[in-house]
N, C-alpha and C. Protein backbone atom coordinates (compact mmCIF):
# COMPACT_ATOMS: atom_id res chain seq x y z
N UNK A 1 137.75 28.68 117.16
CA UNK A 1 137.67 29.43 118.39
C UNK A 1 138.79 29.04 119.36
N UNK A 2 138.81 27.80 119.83
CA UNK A 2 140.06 27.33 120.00
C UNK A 2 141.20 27.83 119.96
N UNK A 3 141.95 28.63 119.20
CA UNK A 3 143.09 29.14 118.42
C UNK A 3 142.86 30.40 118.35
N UNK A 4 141.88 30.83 118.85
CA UNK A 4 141.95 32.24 118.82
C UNK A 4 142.78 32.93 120.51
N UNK A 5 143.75 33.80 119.83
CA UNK A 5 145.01 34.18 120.76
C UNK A 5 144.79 35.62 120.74
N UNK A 6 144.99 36.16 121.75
CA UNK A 6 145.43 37.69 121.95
C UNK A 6 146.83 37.75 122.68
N UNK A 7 147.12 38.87 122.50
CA UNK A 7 148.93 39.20 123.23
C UNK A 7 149.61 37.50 123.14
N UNK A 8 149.61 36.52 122.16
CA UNK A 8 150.05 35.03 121.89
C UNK A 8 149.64 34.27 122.85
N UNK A 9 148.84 34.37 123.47
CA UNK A 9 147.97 33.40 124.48
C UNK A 9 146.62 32.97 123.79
N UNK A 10 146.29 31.74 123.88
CA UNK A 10 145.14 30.53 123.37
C UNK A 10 144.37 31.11 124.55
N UNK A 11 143.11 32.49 124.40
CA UNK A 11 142.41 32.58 124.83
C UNK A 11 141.63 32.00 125.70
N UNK A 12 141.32 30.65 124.96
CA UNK A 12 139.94 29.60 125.76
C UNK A 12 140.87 28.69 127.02
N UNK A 13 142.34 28.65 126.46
CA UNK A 13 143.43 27.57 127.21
C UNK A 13 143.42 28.78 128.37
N UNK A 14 143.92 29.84 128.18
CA UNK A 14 144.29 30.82 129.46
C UNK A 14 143.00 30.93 130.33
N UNK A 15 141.34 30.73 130.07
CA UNK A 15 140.43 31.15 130.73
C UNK A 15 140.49 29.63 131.59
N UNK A 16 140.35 28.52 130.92
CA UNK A 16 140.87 27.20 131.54
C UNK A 16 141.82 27.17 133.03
N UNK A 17 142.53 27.63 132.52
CA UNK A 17 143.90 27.41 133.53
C UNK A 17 143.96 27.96 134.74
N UNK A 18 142.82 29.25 134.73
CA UNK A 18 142.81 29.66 135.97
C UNK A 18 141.86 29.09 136.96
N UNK A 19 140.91 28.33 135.99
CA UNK A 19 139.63 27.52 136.62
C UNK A 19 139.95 25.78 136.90
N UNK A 20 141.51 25.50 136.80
CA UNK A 20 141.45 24.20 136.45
C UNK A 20 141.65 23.65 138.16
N UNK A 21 141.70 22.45 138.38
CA UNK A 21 142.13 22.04 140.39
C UNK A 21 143.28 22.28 140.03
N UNK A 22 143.95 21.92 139.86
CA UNK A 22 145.63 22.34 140.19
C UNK A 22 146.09 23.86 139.51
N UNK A 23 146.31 24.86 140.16
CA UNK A 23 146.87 26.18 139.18
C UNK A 23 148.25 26.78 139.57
N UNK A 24 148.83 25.42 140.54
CA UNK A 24 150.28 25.29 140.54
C UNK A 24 150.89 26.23 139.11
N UNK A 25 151.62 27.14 139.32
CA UNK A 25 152.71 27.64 138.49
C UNK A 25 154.53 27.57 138.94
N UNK A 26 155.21 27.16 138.07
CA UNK A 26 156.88 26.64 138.74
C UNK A 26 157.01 28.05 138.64
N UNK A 27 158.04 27.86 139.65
CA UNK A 27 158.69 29.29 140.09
C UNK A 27 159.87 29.60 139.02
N UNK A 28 159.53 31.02 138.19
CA UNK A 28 160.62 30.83 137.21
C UNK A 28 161.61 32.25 137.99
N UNK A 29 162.86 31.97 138.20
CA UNK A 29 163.83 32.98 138.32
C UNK A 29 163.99 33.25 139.66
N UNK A 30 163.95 34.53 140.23
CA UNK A 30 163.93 35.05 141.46
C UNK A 30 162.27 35.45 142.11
N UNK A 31 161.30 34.80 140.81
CA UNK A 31 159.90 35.33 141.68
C UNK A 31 159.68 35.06 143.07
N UNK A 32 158.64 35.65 143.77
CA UNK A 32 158.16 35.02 145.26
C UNK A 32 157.75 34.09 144.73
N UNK A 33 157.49 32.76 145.78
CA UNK A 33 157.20 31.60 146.17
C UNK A 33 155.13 31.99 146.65
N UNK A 34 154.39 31.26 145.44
CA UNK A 34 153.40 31.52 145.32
C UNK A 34 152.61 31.61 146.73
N UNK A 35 151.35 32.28 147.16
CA UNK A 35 150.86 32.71 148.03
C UNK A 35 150.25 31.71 148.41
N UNK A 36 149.98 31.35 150.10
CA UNK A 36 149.35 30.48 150.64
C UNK A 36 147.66 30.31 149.66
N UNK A 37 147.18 31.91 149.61
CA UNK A 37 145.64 32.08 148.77
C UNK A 37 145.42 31.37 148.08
N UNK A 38 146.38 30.82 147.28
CA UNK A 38 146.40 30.24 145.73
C UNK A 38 145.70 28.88 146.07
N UNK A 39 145.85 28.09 147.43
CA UNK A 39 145.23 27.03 148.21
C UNK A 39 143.86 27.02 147.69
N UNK A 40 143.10 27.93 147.90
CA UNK A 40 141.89 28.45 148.45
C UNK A 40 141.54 28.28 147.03
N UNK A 41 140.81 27.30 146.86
CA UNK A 41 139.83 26.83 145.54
C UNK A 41 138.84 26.05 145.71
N UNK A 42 137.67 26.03 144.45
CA UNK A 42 136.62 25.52 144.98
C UNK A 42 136.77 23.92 144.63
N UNK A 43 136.43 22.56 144.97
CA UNK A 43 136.58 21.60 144.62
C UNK A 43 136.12 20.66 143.69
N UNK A 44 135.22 21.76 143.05
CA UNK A 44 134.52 21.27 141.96
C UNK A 44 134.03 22.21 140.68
N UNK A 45 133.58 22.16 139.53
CA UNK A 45 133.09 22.92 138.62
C UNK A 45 132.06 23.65 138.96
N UNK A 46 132.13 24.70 139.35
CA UNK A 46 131.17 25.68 139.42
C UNK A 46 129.95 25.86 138.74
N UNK A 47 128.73 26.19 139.05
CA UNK A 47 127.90 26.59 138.35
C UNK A 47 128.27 27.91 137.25
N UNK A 48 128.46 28.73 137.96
CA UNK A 48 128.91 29.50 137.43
C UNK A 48 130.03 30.17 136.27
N UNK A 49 131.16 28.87 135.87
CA UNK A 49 132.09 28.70 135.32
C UNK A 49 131.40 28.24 133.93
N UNK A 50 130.42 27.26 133.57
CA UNK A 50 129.70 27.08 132.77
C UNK A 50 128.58 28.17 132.23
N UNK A 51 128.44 29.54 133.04
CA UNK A 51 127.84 30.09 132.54
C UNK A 51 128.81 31.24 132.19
N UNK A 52 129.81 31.39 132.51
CA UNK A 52 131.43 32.09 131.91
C UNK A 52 132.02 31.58 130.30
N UNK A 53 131.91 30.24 130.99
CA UNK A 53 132.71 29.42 129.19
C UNK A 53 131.22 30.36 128.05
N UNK A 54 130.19 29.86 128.63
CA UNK A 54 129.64 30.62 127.16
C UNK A 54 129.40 31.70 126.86
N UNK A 55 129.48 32.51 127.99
CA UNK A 55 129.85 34.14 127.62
C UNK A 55 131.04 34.13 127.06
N UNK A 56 132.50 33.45 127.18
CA UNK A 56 133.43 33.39 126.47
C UNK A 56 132.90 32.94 125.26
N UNK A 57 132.70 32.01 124.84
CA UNK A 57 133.00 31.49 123.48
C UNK A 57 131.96 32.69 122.95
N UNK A 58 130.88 32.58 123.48
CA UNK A 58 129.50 33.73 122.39
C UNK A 58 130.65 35.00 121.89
N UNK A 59 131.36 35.46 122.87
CA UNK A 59 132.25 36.95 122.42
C UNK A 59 133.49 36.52 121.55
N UNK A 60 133.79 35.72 122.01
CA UNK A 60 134.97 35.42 120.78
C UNK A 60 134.46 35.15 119.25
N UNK A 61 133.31 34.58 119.22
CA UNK A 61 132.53 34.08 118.35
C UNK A 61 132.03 35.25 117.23
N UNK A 62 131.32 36.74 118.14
CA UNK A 62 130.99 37.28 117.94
C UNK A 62 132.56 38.54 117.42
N UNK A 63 133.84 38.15 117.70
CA UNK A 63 134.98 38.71 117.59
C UNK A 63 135.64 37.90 116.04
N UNK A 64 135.36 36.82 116.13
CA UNK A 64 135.71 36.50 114.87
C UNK A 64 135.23 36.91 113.92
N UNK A 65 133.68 37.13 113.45
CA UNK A 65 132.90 37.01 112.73
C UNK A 65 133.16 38.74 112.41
N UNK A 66 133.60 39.48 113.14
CA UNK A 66 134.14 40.98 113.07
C UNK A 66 135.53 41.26 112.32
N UNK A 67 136.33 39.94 112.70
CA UNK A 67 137.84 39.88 111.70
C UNK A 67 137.75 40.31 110.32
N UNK A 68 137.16 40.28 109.54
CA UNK A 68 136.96 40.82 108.08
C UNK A 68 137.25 42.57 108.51
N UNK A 69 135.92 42.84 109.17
CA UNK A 69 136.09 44.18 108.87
C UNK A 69 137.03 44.74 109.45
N UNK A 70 137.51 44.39 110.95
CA UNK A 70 138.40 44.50 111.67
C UNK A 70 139.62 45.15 110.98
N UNK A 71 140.01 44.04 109.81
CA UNK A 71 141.12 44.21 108.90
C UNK A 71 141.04 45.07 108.02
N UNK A 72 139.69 44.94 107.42
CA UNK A 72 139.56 46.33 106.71
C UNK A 72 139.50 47.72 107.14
N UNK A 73 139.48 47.78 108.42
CA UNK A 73 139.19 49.28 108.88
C UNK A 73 141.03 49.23 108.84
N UNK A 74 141.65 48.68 109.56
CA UNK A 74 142.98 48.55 110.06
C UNK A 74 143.64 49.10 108.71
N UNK A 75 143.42 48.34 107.75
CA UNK A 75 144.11 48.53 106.25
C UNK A 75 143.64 50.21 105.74
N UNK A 76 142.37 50.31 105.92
CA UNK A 76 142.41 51.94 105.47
C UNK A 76 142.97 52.97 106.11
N UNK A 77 143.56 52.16 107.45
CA UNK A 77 143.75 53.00 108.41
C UNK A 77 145.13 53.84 107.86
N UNK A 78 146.21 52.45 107.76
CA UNK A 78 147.20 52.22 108.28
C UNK A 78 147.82 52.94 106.29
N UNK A 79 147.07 52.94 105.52
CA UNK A 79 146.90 53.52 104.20
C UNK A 79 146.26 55.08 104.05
N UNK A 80 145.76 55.25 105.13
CA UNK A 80 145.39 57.24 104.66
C UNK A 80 146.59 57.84 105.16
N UNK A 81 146.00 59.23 104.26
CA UNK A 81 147.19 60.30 105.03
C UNK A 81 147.53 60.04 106.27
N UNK A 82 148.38 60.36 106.41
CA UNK A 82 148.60 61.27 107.63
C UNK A 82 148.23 62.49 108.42
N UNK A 83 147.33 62.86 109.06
CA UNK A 83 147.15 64.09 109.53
C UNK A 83 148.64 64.38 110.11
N UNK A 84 148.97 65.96 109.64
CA UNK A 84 149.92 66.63 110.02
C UNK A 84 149.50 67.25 111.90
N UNK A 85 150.38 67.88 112.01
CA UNK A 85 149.88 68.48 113.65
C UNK A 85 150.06 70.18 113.26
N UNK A 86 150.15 70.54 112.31
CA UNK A 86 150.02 71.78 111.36
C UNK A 86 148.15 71.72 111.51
N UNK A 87 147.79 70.75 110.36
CA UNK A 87 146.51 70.26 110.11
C UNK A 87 145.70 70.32 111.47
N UNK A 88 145.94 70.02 112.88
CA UNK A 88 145.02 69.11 113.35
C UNK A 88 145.32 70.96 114.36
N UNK A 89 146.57 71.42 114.33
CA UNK A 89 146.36 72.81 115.25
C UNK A 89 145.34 73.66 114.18
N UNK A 90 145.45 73.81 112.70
CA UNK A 90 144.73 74.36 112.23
C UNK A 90 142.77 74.59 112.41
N UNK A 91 143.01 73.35 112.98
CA UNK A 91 141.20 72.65 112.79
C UNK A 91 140.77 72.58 114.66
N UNK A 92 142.15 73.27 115.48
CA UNK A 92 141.60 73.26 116.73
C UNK A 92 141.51 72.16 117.54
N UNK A 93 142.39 71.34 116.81
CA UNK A 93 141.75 69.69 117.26
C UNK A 93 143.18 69.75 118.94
N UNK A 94 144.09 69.87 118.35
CA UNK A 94 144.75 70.25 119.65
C UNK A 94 144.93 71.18 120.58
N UNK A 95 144.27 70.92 122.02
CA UNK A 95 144.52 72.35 123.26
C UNK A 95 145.84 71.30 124.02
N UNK A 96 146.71 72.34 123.51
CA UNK A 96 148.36 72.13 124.09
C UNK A 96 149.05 73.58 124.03
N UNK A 97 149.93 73.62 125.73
CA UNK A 97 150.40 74.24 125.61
C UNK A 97 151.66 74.36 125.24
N UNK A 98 152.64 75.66 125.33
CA UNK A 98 153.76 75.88 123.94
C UNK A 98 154.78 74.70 124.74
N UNK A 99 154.69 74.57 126.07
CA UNK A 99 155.95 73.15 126.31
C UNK A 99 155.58 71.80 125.83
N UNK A 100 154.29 71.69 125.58
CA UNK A 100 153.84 70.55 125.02
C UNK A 100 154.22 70.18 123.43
N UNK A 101 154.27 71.61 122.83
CA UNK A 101 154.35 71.70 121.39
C UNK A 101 155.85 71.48 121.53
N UNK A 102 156.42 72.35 122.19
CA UNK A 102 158.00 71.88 121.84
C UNK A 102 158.94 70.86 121.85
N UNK A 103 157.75 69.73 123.12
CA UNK A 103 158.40 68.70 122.97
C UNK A 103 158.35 67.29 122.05
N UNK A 104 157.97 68.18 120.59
CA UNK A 104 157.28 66.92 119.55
C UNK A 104 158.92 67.07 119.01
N UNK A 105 159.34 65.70 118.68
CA UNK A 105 160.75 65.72 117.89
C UNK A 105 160.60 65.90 116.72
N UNK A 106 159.58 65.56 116.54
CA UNK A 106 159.47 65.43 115.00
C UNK A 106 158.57 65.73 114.17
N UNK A 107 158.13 66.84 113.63
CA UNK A 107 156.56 67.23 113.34
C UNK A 107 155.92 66.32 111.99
N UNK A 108 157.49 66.15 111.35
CA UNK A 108 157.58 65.77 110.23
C UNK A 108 157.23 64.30 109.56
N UNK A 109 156.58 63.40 110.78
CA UNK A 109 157.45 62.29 111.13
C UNK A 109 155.88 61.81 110.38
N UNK A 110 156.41 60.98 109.06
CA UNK A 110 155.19 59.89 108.46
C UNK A 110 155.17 58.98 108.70
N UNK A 111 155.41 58.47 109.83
CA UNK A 111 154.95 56.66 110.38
C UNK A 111 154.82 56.61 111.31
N UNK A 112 153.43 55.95 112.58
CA UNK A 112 153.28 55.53 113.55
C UNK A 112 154.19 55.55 114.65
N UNK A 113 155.20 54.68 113.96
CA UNK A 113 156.44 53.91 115.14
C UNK A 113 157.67 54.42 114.51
């Protein structure tokens, strides 16, 4: 759980960091010079922060244990046809109008990205 990252951030480390006494961040580049607010913290562990960590971990917990299928839906996904936009005007699935249609580059186009 630990090691579990989204967008390359250590989930449990990033929920930490905002709860920790010091949340000093160095000023990288031309940013503003952090806000007086940032002062304004509580001086001790919250009640409430302990009842956060385990709503965190229970959902991550409950997010791992989903990774199997997760991957498997992803893999059939990323492996079926392609619906055409032929196909999907055929079946009504698209209400677009004709400037909308004209501005597809590529009708043709078999990959995502």
């Amino acid at each position: 759980m630990w090691n579990y990252e989204v967008s390359g951030k250590q989930t449990i480390v990033h929920w930490f960091s905002y709860r920790k006494q010091d949340r000093s961040r160095p000023i990288i580049g031309n940013r503003r010079p952090p806000s007086p607010l940032n002062q304004i913290q509580p001086d001790r562990w919250l009640a409430e922060y302990t009842t956060e960590l385990l709503n965190l971990l229970n959902i991550l917990g409950l997010l791992i244990d989903l990774e199997p299928q997760q991957a498997d839906l992803l893999d059939r996904i990323c492996t079926s046809d392609i619906i055409s936009v032929d196909q999907l005007q055929d079946a009504n699935a698209l209400a677009t109008t004709p400037s909308v249609t004209a501005s597809i580059s590529n009708p043709d186009q078999t990959s995502l990205f």
